[in-house]
N, C-alpha and C. Protein backbone atom coordinates (compact mmCIF):
# COMPACT_ATOMS: atom_id res chain seq x y z
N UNK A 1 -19.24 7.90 15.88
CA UNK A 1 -18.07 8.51 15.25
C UNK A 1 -17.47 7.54 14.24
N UNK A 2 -17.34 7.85 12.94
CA UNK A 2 -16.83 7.18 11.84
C UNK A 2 -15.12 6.98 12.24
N UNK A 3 -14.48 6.10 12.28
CA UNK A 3 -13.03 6.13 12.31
C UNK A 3 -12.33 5.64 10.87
N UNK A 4 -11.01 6.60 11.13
CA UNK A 4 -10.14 6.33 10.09
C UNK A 4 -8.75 6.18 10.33
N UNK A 5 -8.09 5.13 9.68
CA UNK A 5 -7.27 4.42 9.62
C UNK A 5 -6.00 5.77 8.59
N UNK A 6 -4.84 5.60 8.80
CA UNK A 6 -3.94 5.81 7.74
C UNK A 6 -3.03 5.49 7.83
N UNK A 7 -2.50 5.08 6.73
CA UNK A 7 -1.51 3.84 6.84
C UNK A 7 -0.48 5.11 5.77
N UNK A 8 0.71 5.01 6.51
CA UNK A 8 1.96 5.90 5.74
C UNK A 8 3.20 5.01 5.55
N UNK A 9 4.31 5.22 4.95
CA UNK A 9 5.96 4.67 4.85
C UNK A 9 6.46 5.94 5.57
N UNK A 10 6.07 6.83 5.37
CA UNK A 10 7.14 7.90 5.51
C UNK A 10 7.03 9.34 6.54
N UNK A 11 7.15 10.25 5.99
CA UNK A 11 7.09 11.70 7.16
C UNK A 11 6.10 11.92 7.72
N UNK A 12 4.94 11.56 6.88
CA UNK A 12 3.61 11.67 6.94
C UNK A 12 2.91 13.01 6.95
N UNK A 13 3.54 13.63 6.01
CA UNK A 13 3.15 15.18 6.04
C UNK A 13 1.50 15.22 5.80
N UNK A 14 1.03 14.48 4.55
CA UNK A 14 -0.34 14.34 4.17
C UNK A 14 -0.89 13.47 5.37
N UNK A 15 -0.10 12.43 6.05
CA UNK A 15 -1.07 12.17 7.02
C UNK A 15 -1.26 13.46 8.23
N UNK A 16 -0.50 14.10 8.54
CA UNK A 16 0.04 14.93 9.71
C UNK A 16 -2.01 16.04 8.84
N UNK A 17 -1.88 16.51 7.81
CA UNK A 17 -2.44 17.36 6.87
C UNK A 17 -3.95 16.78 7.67
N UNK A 18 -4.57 15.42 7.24
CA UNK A 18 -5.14 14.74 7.65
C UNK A 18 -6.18 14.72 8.83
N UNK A 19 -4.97 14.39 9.80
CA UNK A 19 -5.18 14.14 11.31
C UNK A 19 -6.08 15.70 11.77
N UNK A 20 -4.82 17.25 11.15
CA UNK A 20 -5.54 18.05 11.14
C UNK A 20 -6.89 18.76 11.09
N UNK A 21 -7.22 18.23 9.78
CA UNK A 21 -8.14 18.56 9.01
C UNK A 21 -9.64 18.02 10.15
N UNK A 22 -9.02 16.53 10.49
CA UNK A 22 -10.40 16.18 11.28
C UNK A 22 -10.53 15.96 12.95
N UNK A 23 -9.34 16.25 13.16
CA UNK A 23 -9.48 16.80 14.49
C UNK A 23 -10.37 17.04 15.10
N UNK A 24 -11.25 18.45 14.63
CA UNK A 24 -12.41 18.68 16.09
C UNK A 24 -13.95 18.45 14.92
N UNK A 25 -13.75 17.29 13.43
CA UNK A 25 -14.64 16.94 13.07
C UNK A 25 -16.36 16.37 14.01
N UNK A 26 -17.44 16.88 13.88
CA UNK A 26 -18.23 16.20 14.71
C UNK A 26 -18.74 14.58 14.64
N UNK A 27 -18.49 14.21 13.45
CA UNK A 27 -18.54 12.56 13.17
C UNK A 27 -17.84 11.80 12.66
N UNK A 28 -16.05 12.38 12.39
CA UNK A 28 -15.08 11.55 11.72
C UNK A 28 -13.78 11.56 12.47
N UNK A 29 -13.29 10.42 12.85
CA UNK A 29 -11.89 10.89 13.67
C UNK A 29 -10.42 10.22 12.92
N UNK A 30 -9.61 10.22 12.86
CA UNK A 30 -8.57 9.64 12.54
C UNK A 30 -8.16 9.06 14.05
N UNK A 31 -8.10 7.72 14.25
CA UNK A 31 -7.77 7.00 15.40
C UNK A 31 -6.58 6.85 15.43
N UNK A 32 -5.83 5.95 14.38
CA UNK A 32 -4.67 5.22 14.31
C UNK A 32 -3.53 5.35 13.17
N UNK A 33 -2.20 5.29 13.01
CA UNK A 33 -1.87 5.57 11.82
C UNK A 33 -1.23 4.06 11.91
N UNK A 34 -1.00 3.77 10.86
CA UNK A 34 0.23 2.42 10.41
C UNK A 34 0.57 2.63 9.74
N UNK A 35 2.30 1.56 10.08
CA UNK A 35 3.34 1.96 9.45
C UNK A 35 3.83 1.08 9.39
N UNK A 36 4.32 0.44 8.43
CA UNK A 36 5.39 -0.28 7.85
C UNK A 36 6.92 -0.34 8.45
N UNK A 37 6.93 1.16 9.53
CA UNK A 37 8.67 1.23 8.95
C UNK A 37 8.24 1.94 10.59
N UNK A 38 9.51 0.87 11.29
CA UNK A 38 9.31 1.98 12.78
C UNK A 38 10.11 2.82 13.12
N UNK A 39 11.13 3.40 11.84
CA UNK A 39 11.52 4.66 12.05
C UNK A 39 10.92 6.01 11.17
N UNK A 40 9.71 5.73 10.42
CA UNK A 40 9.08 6.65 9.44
C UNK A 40 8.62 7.91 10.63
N UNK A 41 8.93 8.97 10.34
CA UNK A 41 8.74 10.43 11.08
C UNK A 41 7.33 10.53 11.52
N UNK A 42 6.05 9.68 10.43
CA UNK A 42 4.99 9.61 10.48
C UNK A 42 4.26 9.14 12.49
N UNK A 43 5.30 8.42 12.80
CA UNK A 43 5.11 8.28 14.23
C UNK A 43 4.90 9.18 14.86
N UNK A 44 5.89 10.17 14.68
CA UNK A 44 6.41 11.23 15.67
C UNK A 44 5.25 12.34 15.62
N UNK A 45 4.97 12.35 14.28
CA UNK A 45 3.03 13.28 13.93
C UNK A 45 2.41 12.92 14.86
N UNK A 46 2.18 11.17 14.43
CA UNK A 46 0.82 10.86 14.83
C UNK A 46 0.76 10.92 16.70
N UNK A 47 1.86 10.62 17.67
CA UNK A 47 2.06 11.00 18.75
C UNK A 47 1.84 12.40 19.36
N UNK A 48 2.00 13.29 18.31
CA UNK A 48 1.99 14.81 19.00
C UNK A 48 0.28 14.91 18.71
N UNK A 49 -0.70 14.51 18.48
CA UNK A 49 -1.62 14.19 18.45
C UNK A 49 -2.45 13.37 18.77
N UNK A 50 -1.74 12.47 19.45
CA UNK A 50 -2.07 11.47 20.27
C UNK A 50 -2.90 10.21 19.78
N UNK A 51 -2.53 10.14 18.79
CA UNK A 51 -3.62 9.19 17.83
C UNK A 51 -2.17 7.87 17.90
N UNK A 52 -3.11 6.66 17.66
CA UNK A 52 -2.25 5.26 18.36
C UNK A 52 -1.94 5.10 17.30
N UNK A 53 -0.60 4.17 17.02
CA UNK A 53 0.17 3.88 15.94
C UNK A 53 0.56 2.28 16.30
N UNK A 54 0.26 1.90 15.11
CA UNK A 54 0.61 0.26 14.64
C UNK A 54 1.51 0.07 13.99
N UNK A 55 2.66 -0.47 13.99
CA UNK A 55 4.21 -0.49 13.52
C UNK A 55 4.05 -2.44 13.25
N UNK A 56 3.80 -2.68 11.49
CA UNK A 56 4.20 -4.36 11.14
C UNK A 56 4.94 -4.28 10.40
N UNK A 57 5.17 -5.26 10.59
CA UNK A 57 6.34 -6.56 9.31
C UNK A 57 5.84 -6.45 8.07
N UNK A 58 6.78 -6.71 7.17
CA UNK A 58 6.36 -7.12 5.77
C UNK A 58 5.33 -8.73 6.39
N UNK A 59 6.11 -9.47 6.94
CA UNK A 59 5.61 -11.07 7.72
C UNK A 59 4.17 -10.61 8.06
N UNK A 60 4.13 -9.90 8.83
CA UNK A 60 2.40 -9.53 9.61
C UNK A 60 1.43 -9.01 9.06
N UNK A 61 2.26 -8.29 7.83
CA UNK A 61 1.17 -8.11 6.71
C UNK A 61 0.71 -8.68 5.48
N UNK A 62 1.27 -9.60 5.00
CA UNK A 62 1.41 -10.58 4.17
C UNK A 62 0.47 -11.96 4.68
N UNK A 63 1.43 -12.48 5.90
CA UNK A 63 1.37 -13.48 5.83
C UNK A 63 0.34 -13.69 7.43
N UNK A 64 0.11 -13.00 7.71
CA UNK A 64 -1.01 -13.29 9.18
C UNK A 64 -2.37 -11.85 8.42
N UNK A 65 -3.30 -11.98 9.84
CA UNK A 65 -4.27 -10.72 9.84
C UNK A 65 -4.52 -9.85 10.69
N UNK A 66 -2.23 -9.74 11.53
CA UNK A 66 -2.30 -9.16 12.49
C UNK A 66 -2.90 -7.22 12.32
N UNK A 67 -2.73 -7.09 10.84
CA UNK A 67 -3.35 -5.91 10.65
C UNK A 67 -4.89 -5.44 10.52
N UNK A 68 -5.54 -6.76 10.44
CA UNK A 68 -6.88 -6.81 9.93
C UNK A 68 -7.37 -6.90 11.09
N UNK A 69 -6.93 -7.38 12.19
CA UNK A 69 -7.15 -8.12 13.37
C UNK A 69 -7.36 -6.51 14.58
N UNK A 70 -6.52 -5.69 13.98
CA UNK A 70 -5.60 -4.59 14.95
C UNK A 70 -7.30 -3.42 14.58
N UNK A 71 -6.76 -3.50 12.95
CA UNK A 71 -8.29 -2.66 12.52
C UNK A 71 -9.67 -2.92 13.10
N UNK A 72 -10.06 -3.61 12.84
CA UNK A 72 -11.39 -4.15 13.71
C UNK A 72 -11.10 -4.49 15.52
N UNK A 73 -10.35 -4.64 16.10
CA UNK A 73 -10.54 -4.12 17.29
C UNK A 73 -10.75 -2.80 17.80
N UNK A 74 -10.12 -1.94 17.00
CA UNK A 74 -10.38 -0.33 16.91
C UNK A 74 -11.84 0.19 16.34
N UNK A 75 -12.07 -0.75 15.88
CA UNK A 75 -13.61 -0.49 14.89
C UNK A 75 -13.58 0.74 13.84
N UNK A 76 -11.86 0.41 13.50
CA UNK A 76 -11.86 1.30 11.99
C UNK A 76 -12.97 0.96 11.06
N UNK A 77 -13.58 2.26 10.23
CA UNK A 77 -14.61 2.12 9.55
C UNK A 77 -13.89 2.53 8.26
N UNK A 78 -12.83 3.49 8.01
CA UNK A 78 -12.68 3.16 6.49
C UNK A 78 -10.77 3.50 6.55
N UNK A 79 -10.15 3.18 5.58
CA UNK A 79 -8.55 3.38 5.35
C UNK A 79 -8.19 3.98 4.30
N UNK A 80 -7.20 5.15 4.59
CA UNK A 80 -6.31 5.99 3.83
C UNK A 80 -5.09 5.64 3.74
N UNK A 81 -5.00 5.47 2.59
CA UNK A 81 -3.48 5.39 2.20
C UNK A 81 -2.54 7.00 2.11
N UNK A 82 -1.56 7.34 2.70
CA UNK A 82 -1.06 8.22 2.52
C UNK A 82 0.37 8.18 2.39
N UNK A 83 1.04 8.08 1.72
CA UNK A 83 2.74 7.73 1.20
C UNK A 83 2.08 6.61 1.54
N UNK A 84 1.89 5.52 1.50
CA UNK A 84 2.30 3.85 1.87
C UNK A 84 2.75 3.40 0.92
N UNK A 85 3.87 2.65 0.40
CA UNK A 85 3.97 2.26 -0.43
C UNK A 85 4.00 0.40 -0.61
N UNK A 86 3.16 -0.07 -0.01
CA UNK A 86 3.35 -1.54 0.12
C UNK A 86 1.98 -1.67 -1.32
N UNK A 87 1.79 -2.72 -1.47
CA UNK A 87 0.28 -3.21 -2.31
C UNK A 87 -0.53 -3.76 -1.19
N UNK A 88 -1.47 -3.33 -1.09
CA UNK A 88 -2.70 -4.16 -0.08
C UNK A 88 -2.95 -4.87 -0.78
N UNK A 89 -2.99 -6.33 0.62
CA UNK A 89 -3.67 -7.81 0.26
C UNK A 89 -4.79 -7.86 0.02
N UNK A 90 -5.25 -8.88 -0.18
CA UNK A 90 -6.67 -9.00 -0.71
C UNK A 90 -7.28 -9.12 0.69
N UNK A 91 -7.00 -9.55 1.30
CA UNK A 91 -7.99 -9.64 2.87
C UNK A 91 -8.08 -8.46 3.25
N UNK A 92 -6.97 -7.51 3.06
CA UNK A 92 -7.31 -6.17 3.58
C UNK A 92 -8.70 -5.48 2.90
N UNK A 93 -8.30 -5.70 1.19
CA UNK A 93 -9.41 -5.18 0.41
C UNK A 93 -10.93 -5.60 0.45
N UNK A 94 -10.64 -6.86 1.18
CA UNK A 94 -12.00 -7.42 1.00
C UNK A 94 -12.74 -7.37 2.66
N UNK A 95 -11.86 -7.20 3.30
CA UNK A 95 -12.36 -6.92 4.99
C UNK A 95 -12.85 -5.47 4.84
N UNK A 96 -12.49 -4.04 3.97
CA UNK A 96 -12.88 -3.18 3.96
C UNK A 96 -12.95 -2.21 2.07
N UNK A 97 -14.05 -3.24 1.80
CA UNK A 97 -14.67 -3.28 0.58
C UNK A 97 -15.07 -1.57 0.15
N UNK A 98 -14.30 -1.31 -1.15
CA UNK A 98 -15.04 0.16 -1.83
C UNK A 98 -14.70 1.21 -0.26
N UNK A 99 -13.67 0.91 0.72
CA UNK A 99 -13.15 1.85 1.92
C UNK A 99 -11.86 1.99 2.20
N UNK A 100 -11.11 2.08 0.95
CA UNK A 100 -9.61 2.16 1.16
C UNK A 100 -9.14 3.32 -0.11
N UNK A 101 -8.97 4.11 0.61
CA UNK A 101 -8.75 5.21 -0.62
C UNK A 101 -6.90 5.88 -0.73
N UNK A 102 -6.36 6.20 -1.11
CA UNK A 102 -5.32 6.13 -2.12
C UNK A 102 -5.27 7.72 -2.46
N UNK A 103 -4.07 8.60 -2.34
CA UNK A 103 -3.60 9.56 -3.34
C UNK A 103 -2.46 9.42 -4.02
N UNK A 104 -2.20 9.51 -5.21
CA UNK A 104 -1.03 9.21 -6.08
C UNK A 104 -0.54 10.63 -7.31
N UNK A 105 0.58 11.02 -6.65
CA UNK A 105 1.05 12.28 -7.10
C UNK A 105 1.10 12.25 -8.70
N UNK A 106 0.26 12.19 -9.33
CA UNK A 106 0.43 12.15 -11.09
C UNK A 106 -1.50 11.95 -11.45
N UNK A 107 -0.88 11.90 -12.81
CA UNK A 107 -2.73 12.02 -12.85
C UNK A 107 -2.70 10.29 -13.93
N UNK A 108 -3.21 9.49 -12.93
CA UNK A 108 -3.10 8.30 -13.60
C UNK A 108 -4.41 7.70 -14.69
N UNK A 109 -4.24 7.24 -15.69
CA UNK A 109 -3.53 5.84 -15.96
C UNK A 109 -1.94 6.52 -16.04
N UNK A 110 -1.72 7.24 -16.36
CA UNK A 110 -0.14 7.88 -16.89
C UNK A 110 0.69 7.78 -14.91
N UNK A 111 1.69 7.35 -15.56
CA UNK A 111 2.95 7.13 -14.45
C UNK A 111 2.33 6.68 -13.23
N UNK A 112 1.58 5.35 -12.79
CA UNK A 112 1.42 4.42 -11.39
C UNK A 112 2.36 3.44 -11.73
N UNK A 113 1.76 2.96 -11.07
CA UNK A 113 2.17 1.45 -10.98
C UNK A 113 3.62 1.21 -9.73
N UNK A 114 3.66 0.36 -9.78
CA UNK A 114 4.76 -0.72 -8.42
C UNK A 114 6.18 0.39 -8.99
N UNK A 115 7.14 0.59 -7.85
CA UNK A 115 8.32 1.92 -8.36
C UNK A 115 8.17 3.19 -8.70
N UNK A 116 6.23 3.45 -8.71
CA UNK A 116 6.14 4.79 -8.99
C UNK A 116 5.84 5.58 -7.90
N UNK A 117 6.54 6.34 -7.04
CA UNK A 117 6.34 6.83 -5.82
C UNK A 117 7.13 8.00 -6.03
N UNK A 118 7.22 8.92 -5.29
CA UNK A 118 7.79 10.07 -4.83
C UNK A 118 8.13 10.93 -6.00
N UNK A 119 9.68 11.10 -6.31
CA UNK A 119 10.48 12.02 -7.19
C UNK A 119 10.21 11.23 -8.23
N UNK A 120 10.48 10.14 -8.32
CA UNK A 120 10.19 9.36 -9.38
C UNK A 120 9.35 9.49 -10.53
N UNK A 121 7.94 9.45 -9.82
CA UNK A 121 7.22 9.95 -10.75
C UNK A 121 7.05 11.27 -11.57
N UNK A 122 7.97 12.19 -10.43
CA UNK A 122 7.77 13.85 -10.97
C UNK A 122 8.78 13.83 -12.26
N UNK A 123 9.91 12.69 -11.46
CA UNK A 123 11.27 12.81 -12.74
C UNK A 123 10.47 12.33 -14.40
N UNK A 124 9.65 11.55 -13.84
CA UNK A 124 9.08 10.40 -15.14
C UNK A 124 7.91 11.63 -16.01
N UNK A 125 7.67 12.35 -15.09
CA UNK A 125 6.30 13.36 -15.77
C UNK A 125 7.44 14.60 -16.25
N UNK A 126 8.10 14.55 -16.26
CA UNK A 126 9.59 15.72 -16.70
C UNK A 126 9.93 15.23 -18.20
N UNK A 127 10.69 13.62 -17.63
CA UNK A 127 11.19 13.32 -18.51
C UNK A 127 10.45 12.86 -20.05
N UNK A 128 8.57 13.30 -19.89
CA UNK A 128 7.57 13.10 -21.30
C UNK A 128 7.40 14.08 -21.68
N UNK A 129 8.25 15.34 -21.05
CA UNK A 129 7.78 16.53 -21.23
C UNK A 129 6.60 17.06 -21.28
N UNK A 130 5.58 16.44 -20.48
CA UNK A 130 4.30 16.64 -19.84
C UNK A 130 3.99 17.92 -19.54
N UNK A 131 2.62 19.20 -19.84
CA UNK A 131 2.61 20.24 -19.73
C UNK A 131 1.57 20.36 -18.58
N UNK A 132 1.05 18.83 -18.14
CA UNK A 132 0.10 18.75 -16.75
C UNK A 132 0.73 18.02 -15.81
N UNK A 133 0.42 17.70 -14.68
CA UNK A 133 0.57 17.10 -14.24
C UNK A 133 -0.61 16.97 -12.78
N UNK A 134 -0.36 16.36 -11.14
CA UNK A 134 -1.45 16.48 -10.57
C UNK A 134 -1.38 15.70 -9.58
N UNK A 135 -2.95 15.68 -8.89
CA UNK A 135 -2.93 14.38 -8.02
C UNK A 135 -4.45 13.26 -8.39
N UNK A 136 -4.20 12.14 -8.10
CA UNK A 136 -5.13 11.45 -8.62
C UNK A 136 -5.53 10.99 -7.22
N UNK A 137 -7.16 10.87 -6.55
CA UNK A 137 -7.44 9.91 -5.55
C UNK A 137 -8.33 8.91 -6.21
N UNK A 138 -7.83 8.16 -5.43
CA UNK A 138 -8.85 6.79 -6.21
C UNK A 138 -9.07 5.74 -5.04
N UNK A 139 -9.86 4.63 -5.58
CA UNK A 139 -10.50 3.24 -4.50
C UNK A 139 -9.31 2.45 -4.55
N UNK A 140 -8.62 1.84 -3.72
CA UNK A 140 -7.98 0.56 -3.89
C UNK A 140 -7.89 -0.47 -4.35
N UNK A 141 -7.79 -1.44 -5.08
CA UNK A 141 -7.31 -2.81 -5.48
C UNK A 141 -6.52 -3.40 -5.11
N UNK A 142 -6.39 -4.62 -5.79
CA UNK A 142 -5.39 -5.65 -5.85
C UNK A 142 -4.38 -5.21 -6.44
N UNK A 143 -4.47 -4.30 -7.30
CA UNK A 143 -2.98 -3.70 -8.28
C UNK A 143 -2.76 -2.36 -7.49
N UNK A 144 -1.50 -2.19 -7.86
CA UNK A 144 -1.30 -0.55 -7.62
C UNK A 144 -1.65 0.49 -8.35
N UNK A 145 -2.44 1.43 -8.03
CA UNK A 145 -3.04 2.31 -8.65
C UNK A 145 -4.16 2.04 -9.42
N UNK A 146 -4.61 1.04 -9.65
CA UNK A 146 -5.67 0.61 -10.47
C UNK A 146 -7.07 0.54 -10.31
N UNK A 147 -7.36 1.18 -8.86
CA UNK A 147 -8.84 1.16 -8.83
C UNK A 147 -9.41 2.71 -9.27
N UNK A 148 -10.56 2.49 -9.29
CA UNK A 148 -11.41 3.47 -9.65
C UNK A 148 -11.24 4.93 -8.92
N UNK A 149 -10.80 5.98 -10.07
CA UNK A 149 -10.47 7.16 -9.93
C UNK A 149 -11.86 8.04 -9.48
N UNK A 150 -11.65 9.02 -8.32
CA UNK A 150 -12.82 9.41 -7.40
C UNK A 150 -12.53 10.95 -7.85
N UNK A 151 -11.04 11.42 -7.68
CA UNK A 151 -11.31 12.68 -8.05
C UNK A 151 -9.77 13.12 -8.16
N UNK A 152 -9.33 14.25 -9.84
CA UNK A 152 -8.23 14.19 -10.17
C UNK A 152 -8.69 15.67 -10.16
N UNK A 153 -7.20 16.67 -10.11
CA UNK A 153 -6.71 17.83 -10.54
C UNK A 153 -5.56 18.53 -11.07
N UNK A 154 -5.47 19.17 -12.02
CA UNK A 154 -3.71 19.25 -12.19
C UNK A 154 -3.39 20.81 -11.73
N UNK A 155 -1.68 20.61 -11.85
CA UNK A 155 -1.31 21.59 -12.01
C UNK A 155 -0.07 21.65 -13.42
N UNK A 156 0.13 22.72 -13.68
CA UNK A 156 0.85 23.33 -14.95
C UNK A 156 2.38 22.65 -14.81
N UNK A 157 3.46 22.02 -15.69
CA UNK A 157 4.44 21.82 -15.60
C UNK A 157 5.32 22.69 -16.32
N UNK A 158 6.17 23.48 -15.27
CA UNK A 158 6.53 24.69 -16.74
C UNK A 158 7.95 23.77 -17.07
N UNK A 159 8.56 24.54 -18.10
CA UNK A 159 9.94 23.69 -18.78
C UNK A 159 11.09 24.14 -18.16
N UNK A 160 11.22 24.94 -16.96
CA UNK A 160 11.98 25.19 -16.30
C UNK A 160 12.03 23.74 -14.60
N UNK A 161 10.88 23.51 -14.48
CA UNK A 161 10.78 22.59 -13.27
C UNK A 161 11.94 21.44 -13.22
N UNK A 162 11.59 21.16 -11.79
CA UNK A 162 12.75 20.19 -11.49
C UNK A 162 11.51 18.57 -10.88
N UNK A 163 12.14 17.98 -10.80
CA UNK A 163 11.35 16.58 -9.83
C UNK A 163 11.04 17.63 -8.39
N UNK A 164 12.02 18.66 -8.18
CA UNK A 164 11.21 18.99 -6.30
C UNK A 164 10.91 19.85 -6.20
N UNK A 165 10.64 20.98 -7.46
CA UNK A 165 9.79 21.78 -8.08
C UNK A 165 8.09 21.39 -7.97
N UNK A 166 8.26 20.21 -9.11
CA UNK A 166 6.90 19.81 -9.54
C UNK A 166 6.48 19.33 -8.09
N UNK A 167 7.25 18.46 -7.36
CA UNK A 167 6.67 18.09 -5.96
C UNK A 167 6.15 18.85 -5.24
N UNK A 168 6.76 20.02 -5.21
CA UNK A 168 6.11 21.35 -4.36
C UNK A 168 4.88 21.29 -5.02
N UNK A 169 4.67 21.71 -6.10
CA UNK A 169 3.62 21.93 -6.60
C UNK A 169 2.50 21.02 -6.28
N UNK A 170 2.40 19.64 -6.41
CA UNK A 170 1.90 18.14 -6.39
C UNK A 170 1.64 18.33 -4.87
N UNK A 171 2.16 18.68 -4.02
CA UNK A 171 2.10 19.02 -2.44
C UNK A 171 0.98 19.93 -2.09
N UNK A 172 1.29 20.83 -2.77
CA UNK A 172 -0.14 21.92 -2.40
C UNK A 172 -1.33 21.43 -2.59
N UNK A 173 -1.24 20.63 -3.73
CA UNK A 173 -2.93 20.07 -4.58
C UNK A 173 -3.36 18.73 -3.53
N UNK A 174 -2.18 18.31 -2.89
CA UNK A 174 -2.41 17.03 -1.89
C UNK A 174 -3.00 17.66 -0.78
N UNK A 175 -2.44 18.66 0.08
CA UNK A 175 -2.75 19.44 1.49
C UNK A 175 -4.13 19.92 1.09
N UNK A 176 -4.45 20.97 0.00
CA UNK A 176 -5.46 20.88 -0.33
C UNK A 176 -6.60 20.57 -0.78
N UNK A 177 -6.75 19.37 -1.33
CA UNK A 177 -8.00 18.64 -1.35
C UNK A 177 -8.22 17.27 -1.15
N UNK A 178 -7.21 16.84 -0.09
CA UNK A 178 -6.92 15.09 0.09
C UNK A 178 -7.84 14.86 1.15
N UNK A 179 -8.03 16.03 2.00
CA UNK A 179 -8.82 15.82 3.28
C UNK A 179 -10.20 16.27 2.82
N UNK A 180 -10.25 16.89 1.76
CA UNK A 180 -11.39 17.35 1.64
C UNK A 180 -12.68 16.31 0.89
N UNK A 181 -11.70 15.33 0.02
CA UNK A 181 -12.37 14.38 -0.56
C UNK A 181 -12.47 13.45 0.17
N UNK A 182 -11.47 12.68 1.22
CA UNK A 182 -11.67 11.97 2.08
C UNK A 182 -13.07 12.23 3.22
N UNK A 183 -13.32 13.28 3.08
CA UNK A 183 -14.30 13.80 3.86
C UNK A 183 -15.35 13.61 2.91
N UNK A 184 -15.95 13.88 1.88
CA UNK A 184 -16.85 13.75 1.34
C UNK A 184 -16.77 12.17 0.79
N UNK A 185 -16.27 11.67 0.66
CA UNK A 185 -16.48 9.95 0.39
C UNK A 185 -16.83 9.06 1.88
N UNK A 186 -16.06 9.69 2.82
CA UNK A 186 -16.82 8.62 3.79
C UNK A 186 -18.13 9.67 4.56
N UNK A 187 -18.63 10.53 4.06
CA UNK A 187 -19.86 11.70 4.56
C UNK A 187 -20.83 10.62 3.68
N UNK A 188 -20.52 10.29 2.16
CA UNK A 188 -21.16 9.52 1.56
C UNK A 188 -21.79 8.08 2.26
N UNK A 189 -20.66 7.47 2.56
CA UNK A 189 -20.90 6.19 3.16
C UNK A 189 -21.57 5.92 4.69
N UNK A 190 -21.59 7.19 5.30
CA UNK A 190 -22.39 7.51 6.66
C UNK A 190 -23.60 7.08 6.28
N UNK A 191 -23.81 8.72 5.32
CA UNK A 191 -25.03 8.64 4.48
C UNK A 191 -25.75 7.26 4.33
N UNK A 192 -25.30 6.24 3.59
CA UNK A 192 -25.59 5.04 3.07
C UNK A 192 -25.76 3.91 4.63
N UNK A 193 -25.22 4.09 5.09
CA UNK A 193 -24.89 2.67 5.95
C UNK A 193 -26.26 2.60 7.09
């Protein structure tokens, strides 16, 4: 059984989406979620599902490999980012090489980077008067948002939208094909290994 990691900040709706999706999978499970924040709602998901949750420090993730340490005792095989908003270290990236995948509500190079999270970005894709907009999944790096884009889609921004308009919208395109690509990138790496 392939395991997967997802690491959230927040409600964890896309992780909650996730967990779903691979549930009664025959070779992929979602084991564990982590979290940054031990009051993120994302707990309260990952419990009604019974999948184990890892709650660190900015300290434990930075500055030890109590996360790297936690992963490989579990014998996580690859990591999803879902809301997280921290930057992964390089030990993380390099303990699980071309296996850390990323969705980011916009269709990037346009609006990433460090502060670009949530409404924010919808306000920022408003405020260019942008007539697309979307979700981007991509590989992880050392930067935010900067690794290699795996698979983008948009949706329409009409001139009436709001930041929690376009989010709705940006929401559907996440529920719908975040699990689906996550599934075919590590189906890939089965494949391979």
């Amino acid at each position: 059984m392939y395991k997967l990691a997802i690491f959230a900040s927040g409600s964890g709706s896309n992780a909650e989406n996730i967990i779903q999706h691979f549930q009664y999978h025959p070779s992929i499970e979602v084991t564990c979620i982590c979290t940054n924040r031990p009051d993120a709602y994302v707990i309260e998901r990952a419990r009604k599902y019974k999948v184990s949750v890892l709650v660190f420090t900015r300290e434990e993730f930075y500055q030890s490999e109590k996360v790297l340490d936690f992963l490989r005792h579990n014998k996580i095989n690859f990591i999803v980012l879902a809301g997280f908003l921290w930057l992964v270290p390089e030990y993380l990236i390099n303990g699980f090489p071309n296996k850390i995948l990323n969705i980011h509500p916009a269709l990037l190079p346009k609006y990433g980077g460090k502060g670009m999270y949530g409404n924010r970005v919808h306000q920022a894709v408003i405020d260019h008067h942008e007539n697309l907009s979307g979700i981007t999944i991509h590989l992880v790096n050392s930067e935010y948002d900067r690794g290699d884009t795996l698979f983008q889609v948009t949706c329409q921004v009409d001139p009436s939208d709001t930041a929690e308009t376009l989010a709705s919208k940006v929401h559907q395109l996440e529920y719908e094909h975040f699990p689906r690509i996550i599934e075919l990138e590590v189906m890939k790496r089965i494949g391979s290994e």
